[in-house]
PDB file of N, CA and C in Angstrom:
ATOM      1  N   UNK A   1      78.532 -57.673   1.393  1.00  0.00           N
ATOM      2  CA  UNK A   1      78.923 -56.854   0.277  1.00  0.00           C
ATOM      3  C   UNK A   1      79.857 -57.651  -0.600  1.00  0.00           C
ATOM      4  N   UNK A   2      79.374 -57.298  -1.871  1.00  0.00           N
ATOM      5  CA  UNK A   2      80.171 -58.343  -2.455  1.00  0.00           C
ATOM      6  C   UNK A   2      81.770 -57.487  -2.900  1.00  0.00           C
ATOM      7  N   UNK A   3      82.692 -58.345  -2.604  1.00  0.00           N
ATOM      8  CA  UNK A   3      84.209 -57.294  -3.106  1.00  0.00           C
ATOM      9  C   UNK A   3      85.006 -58.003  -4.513  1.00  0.00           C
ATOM     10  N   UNK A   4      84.563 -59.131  -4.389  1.00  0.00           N
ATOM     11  CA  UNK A   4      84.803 -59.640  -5.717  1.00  0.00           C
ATOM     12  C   UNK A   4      84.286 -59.184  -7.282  1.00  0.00           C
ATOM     13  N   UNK A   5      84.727 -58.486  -7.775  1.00  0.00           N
ATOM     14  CA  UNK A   5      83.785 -57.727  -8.937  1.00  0.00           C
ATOM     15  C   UNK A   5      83.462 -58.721 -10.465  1.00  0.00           C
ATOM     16  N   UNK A   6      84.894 -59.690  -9.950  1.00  0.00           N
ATOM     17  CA  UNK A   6      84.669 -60.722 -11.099  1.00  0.00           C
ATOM     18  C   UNK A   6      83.117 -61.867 -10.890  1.00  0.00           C
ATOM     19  N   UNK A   7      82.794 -62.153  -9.857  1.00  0.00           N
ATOM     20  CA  UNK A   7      81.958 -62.941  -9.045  1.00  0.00           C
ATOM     21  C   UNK A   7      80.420 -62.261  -9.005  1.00  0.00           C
ATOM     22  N   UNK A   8      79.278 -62.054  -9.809  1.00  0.00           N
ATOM     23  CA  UNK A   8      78.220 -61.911  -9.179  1.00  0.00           C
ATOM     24  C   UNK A   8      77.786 -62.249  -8.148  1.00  0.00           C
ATOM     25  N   UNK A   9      76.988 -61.664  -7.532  1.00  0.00           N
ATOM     26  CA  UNK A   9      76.039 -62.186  -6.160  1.00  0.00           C
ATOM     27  C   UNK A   9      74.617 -62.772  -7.072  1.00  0.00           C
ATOM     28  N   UNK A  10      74.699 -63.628  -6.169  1.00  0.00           N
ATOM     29  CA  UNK A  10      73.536 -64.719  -6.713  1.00  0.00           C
ATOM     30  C   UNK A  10      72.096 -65.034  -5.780  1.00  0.00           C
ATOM     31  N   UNK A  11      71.088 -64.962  -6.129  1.00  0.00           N
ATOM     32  CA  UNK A  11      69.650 -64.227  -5.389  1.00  0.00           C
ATOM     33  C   UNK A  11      69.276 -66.037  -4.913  1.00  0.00           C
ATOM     34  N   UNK A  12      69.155 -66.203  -4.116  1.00  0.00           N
ATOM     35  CA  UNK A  12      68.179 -67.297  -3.288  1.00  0.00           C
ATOM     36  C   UNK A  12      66.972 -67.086  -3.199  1.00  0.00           C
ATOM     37  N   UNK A  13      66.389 -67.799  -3.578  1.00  0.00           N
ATOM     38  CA  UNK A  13      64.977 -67.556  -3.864  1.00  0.00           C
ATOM     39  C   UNK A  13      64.171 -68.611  -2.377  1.00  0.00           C
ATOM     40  N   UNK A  14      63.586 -67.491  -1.425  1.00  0.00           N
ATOM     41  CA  UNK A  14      62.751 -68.060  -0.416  1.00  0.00           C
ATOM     42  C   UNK A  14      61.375 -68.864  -0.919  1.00  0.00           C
ATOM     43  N   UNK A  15      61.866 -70.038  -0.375  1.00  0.00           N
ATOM     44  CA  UNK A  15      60.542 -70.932  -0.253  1.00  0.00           C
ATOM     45  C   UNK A  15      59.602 -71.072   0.940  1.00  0.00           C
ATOM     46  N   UNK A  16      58.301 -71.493   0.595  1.00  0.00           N
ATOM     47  CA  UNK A  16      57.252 -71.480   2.159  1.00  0.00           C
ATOM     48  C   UNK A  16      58.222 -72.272   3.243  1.00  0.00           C
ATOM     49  N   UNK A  17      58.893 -73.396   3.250  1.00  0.00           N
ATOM     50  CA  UNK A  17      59.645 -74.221   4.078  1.00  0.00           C
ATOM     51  C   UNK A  17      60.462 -73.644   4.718  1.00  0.00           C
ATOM     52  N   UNK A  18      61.210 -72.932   4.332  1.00  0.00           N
ATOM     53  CA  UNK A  18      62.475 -72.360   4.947  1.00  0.00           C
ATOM     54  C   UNK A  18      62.293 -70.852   5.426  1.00  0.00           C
ATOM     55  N   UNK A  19      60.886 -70.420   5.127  1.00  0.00           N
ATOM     56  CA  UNK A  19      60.512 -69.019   5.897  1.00  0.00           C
ATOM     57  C   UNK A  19      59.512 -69.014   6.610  1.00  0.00           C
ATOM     58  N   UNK A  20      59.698 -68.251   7.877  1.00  0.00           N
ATOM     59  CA  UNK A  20      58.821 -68.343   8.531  1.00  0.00           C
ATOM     60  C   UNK A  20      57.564 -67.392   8.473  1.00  0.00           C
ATOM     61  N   UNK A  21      56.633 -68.178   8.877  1.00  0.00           N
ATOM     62  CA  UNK A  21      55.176 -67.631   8.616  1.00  0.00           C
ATOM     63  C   UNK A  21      54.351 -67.207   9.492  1.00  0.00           C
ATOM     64  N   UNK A  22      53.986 -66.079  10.217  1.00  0.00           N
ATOM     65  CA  UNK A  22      53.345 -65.247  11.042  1.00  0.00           C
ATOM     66  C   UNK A  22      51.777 -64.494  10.801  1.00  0.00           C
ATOM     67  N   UNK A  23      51.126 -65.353  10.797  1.00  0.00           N
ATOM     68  CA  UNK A  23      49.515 -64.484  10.493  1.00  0.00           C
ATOM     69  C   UNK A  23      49.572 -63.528  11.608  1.00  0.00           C
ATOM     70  N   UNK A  24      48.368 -62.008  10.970  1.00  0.00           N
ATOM     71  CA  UNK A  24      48.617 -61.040  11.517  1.00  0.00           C
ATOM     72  C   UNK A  24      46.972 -60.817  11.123  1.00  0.00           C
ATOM     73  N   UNK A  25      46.596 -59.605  11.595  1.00  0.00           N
ATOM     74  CA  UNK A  25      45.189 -59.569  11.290  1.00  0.00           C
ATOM     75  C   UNK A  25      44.714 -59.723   9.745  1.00  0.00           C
ATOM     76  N   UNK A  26      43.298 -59.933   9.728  1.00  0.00           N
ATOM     77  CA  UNK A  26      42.955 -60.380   8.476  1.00  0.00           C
ATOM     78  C   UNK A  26      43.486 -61.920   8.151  1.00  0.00           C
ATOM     79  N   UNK A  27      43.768 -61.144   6.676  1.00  0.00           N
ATOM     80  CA  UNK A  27      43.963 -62.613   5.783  1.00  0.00           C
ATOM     81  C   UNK A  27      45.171 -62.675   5.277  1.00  0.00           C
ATOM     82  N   UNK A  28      46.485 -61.150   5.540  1.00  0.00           N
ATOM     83  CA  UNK A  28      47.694 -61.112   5.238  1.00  0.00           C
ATOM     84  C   UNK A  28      48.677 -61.851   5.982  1.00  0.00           C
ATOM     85  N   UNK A  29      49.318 -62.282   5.518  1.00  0.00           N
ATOM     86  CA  UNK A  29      50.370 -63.116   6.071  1.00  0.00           C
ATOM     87  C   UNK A  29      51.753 -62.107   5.939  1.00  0.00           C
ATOM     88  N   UNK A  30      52.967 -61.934   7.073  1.00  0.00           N
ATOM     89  CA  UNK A  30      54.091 -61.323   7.151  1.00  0.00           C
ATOM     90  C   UNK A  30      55.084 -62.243   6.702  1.00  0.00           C
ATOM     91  N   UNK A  31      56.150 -62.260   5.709  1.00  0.00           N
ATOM     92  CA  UNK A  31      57.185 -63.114   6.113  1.00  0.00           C
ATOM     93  C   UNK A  31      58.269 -62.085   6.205  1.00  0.00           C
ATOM     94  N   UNK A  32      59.345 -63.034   6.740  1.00  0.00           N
ATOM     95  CA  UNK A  32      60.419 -62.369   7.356  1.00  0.00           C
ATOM     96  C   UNK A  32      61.557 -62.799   6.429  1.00  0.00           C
ATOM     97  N   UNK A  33      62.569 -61.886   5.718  1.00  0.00           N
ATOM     98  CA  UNK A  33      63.599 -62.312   4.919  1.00  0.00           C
ATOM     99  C   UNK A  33      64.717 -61.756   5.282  1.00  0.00           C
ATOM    100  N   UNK A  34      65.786 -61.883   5.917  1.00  0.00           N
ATOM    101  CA  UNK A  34      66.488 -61.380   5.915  1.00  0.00           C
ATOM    102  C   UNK A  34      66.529 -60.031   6.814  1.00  0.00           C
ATOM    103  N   UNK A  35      65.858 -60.498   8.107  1.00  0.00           N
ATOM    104  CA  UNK A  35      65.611 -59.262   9.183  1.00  0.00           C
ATOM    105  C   UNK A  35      64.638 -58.207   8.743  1.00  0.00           C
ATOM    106  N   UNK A  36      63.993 -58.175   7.128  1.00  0.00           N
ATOM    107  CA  UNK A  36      63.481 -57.377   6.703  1.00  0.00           C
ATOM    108  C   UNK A  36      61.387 -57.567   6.543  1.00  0.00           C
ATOM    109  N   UNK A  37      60.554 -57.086   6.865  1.00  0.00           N
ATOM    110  CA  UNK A  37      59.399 -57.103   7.120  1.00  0.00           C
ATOM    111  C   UNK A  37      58.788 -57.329   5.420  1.00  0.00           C
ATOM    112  N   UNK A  38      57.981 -57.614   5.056  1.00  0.00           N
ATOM    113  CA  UNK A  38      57.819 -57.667   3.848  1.00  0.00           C
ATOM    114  C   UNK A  38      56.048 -58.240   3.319  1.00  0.00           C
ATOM    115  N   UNK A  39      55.220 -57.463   2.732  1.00  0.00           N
ATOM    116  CA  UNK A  39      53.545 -58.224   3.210  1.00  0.00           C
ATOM    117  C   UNK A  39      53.424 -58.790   1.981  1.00  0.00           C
ATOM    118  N   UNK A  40      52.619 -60.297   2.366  1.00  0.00           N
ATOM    119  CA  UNK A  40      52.548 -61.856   1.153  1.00  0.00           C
ATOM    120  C   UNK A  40      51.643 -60.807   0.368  1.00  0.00           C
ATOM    121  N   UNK A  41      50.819 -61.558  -0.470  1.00  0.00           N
ATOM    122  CA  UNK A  41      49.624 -60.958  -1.077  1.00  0.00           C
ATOM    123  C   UNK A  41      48.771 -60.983  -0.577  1.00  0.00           C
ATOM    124  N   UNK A  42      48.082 -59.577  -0.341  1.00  0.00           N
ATOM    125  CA  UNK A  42      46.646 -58.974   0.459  1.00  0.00           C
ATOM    126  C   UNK A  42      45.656 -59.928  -0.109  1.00  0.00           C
ATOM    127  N   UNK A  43      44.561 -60.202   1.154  1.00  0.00           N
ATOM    128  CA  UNK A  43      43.325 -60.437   0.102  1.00  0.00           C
ATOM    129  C   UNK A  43      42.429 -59.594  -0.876  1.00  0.00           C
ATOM    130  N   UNK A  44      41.879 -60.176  -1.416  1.00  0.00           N
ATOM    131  CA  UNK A  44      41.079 -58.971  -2.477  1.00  0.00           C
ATOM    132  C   UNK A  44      39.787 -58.668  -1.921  1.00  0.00           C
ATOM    133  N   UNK A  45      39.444 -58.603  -1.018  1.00  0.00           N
ATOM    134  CA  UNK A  45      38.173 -58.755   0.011  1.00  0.00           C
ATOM    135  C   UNK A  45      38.854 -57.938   1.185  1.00  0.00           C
ATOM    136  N   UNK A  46      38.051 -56.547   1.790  1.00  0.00           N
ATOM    137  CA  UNK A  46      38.463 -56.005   3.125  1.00  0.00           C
ATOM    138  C   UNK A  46      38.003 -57.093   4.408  1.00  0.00           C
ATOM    139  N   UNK A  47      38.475 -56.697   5.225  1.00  0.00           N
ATOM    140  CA  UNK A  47      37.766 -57.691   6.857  1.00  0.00           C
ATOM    141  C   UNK A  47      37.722 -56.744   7.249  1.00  0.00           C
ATOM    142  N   UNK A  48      36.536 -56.155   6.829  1.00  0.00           N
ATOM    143  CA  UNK A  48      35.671 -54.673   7.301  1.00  0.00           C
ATOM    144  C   UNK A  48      34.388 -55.302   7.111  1.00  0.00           C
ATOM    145  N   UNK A  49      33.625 -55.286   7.863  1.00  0.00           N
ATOM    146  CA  UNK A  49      32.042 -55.569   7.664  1.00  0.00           C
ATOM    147  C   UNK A  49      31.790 -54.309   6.855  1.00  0.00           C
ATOM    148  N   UNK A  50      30.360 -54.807   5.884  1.00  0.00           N
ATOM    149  CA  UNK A  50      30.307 -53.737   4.660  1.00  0.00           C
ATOM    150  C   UNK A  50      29.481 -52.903   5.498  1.00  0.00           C
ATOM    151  N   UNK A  51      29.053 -52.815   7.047  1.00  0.00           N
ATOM    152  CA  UNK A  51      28.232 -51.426   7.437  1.00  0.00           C
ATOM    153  C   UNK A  51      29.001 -50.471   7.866  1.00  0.00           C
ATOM    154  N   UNK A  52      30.737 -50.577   7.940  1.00  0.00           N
ATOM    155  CA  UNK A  52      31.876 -49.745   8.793  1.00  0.00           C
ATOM    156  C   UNK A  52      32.128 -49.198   7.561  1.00  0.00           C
ATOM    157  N   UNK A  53      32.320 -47.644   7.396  1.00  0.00           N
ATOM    158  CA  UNK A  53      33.176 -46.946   6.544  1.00  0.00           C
ATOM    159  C   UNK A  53      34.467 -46.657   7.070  1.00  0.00           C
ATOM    160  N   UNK A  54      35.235 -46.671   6.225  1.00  0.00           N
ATOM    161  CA  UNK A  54      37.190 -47.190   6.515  1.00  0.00           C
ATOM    162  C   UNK A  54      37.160 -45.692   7.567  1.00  0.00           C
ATOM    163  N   UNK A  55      37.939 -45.442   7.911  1.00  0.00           N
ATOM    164  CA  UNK A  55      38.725 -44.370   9.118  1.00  0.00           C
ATOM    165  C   UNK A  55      39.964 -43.830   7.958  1.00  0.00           C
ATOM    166  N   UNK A  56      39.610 -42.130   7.876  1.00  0.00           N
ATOM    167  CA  UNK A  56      40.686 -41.436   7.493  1.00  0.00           C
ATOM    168  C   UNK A  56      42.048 -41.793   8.134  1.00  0.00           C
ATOM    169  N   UNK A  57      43.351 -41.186   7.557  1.00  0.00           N
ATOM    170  CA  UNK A  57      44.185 -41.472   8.381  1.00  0.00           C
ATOM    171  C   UNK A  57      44.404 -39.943   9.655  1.00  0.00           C
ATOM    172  N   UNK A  58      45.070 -41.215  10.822  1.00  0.00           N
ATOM    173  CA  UNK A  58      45.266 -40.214  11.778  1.00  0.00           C
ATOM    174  C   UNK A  58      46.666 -38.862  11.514  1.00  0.00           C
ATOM    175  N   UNK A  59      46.619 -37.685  11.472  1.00  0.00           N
ATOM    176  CA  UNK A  59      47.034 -36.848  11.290  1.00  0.00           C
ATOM    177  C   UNK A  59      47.806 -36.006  12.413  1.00  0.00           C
ATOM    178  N   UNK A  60      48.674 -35.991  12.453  1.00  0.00           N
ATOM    179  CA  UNK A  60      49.131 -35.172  13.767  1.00  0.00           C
ATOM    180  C   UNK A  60      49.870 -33.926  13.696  1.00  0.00           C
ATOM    181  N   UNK A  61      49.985 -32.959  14.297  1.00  0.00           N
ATOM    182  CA  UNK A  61      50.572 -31.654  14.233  1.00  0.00           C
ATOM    183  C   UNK A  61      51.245 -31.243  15.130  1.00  0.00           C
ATOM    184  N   UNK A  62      52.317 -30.630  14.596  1.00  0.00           N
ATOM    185  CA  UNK A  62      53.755 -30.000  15.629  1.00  0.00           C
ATOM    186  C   UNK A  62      53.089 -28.809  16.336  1.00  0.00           C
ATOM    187  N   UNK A  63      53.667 -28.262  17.107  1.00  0.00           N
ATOM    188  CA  UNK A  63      53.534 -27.203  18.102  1.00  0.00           C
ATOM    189  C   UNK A  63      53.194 -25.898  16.990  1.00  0.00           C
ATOM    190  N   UNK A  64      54.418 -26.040  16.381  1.00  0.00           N
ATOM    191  CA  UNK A  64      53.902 -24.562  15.335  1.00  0.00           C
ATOM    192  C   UNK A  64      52.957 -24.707  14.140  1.00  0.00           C
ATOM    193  N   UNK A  65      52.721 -26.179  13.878  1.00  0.00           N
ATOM    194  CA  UNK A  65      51.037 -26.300  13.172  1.00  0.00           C
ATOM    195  C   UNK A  65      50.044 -25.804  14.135  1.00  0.00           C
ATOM    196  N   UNK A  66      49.793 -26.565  15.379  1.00  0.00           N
ATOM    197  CA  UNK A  66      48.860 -26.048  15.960  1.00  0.00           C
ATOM    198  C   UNK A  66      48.483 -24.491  16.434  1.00  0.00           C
ATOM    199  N   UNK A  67      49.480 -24.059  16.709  1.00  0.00           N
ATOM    200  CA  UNK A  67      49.734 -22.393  16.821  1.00  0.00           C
ATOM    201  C   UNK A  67      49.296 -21.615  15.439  1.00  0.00           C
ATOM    202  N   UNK A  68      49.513 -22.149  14.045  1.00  0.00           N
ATOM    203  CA  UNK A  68      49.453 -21.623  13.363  1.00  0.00           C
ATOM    204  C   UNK A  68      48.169 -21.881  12.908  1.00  0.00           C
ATOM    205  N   UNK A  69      47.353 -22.928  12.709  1.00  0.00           N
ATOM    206  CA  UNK A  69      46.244 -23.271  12.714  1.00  0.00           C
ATOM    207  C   UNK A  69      45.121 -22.676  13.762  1.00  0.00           C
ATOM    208  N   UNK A  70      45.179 -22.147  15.188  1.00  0.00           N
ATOM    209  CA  UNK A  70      44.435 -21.628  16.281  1.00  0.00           C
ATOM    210  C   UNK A  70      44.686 -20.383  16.388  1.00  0.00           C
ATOM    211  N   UNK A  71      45.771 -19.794  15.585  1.00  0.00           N
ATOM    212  CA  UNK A  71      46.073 -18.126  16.240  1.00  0.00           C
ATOM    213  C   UNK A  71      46.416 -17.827  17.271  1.00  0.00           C
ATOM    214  N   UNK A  72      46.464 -19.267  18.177  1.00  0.00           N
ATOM    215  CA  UNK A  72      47.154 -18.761  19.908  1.00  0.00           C
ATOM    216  C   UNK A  72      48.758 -18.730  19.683  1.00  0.00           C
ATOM    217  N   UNK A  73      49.250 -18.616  20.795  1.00  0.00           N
ATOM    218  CA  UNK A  73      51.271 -18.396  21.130  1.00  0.00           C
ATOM    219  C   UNK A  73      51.209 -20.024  21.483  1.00  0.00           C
ATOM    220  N   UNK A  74      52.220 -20.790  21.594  1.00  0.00           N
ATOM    221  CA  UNK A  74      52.573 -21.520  22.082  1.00  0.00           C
ATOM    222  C   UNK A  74      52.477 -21.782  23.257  1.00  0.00           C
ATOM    223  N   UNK A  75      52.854 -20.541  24.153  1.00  0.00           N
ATOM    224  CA  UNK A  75      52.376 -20.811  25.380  1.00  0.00           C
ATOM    225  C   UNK A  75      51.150 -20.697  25.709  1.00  0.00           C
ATOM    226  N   UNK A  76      50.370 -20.260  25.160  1.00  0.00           N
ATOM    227  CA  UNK A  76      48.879 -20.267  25.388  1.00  0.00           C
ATOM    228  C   UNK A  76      48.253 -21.870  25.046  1.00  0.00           C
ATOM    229  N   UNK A  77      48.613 -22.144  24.350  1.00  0.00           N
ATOM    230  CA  UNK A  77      48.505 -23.569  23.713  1.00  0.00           C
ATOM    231  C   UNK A  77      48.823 -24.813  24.994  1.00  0.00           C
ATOM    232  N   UNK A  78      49.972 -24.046  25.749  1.00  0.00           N
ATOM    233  CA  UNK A  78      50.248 -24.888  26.918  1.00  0.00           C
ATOM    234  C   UNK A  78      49.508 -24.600  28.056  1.00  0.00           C
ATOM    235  N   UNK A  79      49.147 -23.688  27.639  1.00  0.00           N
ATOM    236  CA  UNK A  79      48.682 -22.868  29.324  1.00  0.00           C
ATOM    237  C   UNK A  79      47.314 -23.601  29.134  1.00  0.00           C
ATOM    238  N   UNK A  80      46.597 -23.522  28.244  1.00  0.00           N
ATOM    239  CA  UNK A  80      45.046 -23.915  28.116  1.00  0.00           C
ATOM    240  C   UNK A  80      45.302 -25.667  28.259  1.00  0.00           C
ATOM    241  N   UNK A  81      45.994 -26.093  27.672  1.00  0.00           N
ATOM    242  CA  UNK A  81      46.184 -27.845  27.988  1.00  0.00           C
ATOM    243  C   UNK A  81      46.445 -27.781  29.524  1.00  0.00           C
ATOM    244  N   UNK A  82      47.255 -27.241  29.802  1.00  0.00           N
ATOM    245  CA  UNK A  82      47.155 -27.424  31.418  1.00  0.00           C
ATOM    246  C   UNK A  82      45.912 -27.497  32.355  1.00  0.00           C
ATOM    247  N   UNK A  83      44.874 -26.416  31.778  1.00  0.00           N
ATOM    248  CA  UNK A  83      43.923 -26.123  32.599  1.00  0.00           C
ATOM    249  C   UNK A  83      42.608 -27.693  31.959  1.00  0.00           C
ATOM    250  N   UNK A  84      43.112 -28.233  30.992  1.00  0.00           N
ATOM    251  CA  UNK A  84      42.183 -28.883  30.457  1.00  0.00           C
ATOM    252  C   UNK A  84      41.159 -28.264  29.096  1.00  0.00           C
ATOM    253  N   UNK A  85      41.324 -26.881  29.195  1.00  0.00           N
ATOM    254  CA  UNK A  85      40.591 -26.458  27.922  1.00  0.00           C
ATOM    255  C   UNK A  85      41.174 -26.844  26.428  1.00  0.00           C
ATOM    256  N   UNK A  86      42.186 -27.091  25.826  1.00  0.00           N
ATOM    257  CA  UNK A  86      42.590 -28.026  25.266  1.00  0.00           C
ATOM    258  C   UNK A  86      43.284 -28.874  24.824  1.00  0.00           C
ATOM    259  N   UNK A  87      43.032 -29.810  23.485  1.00  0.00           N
ATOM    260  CA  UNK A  87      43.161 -31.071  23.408  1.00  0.00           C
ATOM    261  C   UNK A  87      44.552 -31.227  23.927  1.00  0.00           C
ATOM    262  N   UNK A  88      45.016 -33.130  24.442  1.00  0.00           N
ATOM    263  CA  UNK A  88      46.195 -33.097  24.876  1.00  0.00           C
ATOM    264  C   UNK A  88      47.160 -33.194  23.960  1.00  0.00           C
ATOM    265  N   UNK A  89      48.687 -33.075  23.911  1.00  0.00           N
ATOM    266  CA  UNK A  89      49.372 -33.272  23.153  1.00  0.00           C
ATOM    267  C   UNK A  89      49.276 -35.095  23.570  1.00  0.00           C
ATOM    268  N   UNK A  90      50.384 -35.832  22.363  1.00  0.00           N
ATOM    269  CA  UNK A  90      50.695 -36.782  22.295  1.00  0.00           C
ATOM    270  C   UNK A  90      52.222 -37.207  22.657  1.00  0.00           C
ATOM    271  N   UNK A  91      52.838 -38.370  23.088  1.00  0.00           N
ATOM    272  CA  UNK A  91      54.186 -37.938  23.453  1.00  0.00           C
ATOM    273  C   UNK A  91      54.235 -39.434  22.199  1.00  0.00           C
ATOM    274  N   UNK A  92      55.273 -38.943  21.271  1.00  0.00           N
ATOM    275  CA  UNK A  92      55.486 -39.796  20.085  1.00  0.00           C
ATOM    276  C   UNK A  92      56.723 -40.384  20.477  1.00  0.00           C
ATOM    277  N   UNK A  93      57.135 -39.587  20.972  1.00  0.00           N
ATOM    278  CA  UNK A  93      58.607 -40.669  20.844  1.00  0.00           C
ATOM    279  C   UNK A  93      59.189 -39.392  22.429  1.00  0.00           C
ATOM    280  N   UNK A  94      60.968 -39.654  23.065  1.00  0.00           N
ATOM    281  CA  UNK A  94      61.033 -39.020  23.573  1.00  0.00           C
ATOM    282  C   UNK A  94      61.543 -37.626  24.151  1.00  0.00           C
ATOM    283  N   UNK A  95      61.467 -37.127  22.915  1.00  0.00           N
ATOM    284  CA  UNK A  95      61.713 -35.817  22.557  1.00  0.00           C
ATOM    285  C   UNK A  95      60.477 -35.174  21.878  1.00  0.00           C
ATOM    286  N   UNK A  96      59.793 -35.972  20.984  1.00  0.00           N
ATOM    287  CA  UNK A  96      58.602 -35.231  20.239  1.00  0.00           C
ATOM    288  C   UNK A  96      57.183 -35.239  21.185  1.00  0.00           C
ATOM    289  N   UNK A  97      56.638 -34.200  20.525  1.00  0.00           N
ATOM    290  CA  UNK A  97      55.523 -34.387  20.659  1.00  0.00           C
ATOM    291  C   UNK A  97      54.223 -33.564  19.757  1.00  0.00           C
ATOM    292  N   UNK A  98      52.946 -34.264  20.187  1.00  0.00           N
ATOM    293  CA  UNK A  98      52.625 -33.377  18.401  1.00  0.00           C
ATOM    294  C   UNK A  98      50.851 -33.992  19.229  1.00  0.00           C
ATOM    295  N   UNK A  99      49.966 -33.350  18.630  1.00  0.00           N
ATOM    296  CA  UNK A  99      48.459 -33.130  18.627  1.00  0.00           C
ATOM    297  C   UNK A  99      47.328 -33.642  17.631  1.00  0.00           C
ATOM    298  N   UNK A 100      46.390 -34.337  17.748  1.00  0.00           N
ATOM    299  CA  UNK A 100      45.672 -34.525  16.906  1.00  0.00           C
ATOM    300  C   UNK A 100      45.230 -33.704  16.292  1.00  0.00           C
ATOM    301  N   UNK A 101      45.258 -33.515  15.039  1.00  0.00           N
ATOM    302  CA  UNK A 101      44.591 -32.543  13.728  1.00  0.00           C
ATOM    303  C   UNK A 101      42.590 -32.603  14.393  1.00  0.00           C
ATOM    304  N   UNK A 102      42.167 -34.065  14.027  1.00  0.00           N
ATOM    305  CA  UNK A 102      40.781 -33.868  14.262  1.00  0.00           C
ATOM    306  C   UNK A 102      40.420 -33.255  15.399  1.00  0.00           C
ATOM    307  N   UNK A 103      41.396 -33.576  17.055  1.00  0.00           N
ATOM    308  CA  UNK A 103      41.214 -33.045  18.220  1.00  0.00           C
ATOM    309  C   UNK A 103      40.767 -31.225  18.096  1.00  0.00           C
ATOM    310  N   UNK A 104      41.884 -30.268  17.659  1.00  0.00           N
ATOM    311  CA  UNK A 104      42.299 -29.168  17.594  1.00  0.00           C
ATOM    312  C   UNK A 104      41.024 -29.046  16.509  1.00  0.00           C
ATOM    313  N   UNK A 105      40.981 -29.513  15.226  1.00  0.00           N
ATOM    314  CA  UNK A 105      39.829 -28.636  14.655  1.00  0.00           C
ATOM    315  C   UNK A 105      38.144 -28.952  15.276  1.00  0.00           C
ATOM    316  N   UNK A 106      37.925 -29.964  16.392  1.00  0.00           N
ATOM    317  CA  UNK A 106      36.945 -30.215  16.703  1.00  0.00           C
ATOM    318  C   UNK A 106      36.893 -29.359  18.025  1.00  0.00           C
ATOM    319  N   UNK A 107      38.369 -28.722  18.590  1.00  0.00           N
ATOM    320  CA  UNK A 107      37.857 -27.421  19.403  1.00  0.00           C
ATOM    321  C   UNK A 107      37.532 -26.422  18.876  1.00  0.00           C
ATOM    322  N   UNK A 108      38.249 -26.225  18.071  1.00  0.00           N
ATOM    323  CA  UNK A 108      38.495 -24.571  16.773  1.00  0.00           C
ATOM    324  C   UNK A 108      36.191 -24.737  16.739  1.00  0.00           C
ATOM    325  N   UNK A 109      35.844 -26.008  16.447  1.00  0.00           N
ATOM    326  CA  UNK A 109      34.677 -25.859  15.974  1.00  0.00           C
ATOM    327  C   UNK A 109      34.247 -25.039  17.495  1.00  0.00           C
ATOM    328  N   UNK A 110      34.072 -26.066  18.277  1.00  0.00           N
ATOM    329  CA  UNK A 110      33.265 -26.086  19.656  1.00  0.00           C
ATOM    330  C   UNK A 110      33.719 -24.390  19.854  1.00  0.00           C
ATOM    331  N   UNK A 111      34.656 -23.722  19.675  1.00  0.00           N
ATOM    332  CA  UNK A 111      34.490 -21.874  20.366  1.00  0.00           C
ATOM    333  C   UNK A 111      33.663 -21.576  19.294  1.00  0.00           C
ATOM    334  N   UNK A 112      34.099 -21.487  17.781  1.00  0.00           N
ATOM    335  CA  UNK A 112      33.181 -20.735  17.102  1.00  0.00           C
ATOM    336  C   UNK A 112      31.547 -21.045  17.417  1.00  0.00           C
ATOM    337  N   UNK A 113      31.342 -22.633  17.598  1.00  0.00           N
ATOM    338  CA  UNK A 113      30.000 -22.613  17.830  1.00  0.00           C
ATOM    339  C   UNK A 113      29.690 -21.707  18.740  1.00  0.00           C
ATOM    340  N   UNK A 114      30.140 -21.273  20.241  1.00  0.00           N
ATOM    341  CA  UNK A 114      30.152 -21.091  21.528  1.00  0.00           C
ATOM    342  C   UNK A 114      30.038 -19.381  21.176  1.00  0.00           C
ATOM    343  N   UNK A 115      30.524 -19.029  20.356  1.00  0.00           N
ATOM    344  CA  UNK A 115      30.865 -17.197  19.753  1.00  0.00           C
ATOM    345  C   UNK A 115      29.399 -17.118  19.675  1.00  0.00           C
ATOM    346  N   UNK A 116      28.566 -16.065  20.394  1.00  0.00           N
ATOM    347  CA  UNK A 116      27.791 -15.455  19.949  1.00  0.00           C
ATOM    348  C   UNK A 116      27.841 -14.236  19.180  1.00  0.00           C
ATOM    349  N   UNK A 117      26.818 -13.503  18.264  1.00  0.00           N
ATOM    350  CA  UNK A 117      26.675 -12.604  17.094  1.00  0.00           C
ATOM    351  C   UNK A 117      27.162 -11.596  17.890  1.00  0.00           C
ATOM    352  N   UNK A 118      27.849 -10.575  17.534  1.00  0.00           N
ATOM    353  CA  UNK A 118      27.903  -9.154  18.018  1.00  0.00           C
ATOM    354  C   UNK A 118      26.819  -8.668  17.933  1.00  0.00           C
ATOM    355  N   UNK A 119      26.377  -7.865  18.991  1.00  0.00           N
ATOM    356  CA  UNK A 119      24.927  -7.070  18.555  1.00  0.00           C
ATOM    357  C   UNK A 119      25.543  -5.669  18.327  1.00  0.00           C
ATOM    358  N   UNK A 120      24.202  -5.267  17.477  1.00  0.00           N
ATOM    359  CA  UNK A 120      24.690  -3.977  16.601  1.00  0.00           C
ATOM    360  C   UNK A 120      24.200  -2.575  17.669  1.00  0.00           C
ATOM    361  N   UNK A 121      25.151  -1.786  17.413  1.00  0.00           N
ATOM    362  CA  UNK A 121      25.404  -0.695  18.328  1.00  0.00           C
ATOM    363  C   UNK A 121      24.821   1.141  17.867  1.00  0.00           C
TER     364      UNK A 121
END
């Protein structure tokens, strides 16, 4: 921090020599400045073969998304993961935890498919 107010701080400009250089997948290169992560310039070309379509991003949901999204209680939500009927939670860190979005709506599908018609009375 600078405390001198008469004195600017003055910017050092990183060169390839004096930073270090870490290839990472693809064709991006990481450098490191100052403890801080920072990405060179991307290529302009994916390293996706052109027959793969990219992957949405992964989405995850808290206890009261999923509850609120399924119409079950929370504990039902636990009670059915227990038995294996459904999807598992994820443990994110060690206090959180949270559920795949695609998991939960690809059960939500599998009952409605499973619902047969009411027959008429």
């Amino acid at each position: 921090m600078n405390t001198d107010s008469s004195r600017p701080l003055r910017l050092i400009p990183a060169t390839r020599s004096d930073t270090p250089v870490a290839p990472v997948s693809g064709r991006i290169e990481v450098r490191s400045l100052a403890g801080h992560m920072i990405d060179a310039q991307a290529s302009t070309q994916p390293d996706v073969s052109s027959d793969v379509t990219p992957t949405a991003p992964i989405r995850m949901l808290r206890l009261a998304q999923v509850a609120s999204m399924t119409g079950l209680s929370k504990a039902k939500v636990y009670a059915l993961q227990s038995r294996g009927d459904f999807p598992q939670r994820v443990q994110l860190t060690a206090g959180r935890v949270a559920w795949v979005e695609a998991e939960v709506q690809a059960w939500l599908a599998a009952r409605i498919a499973a619902n047969t018609p009411l027959t008429r009375r």
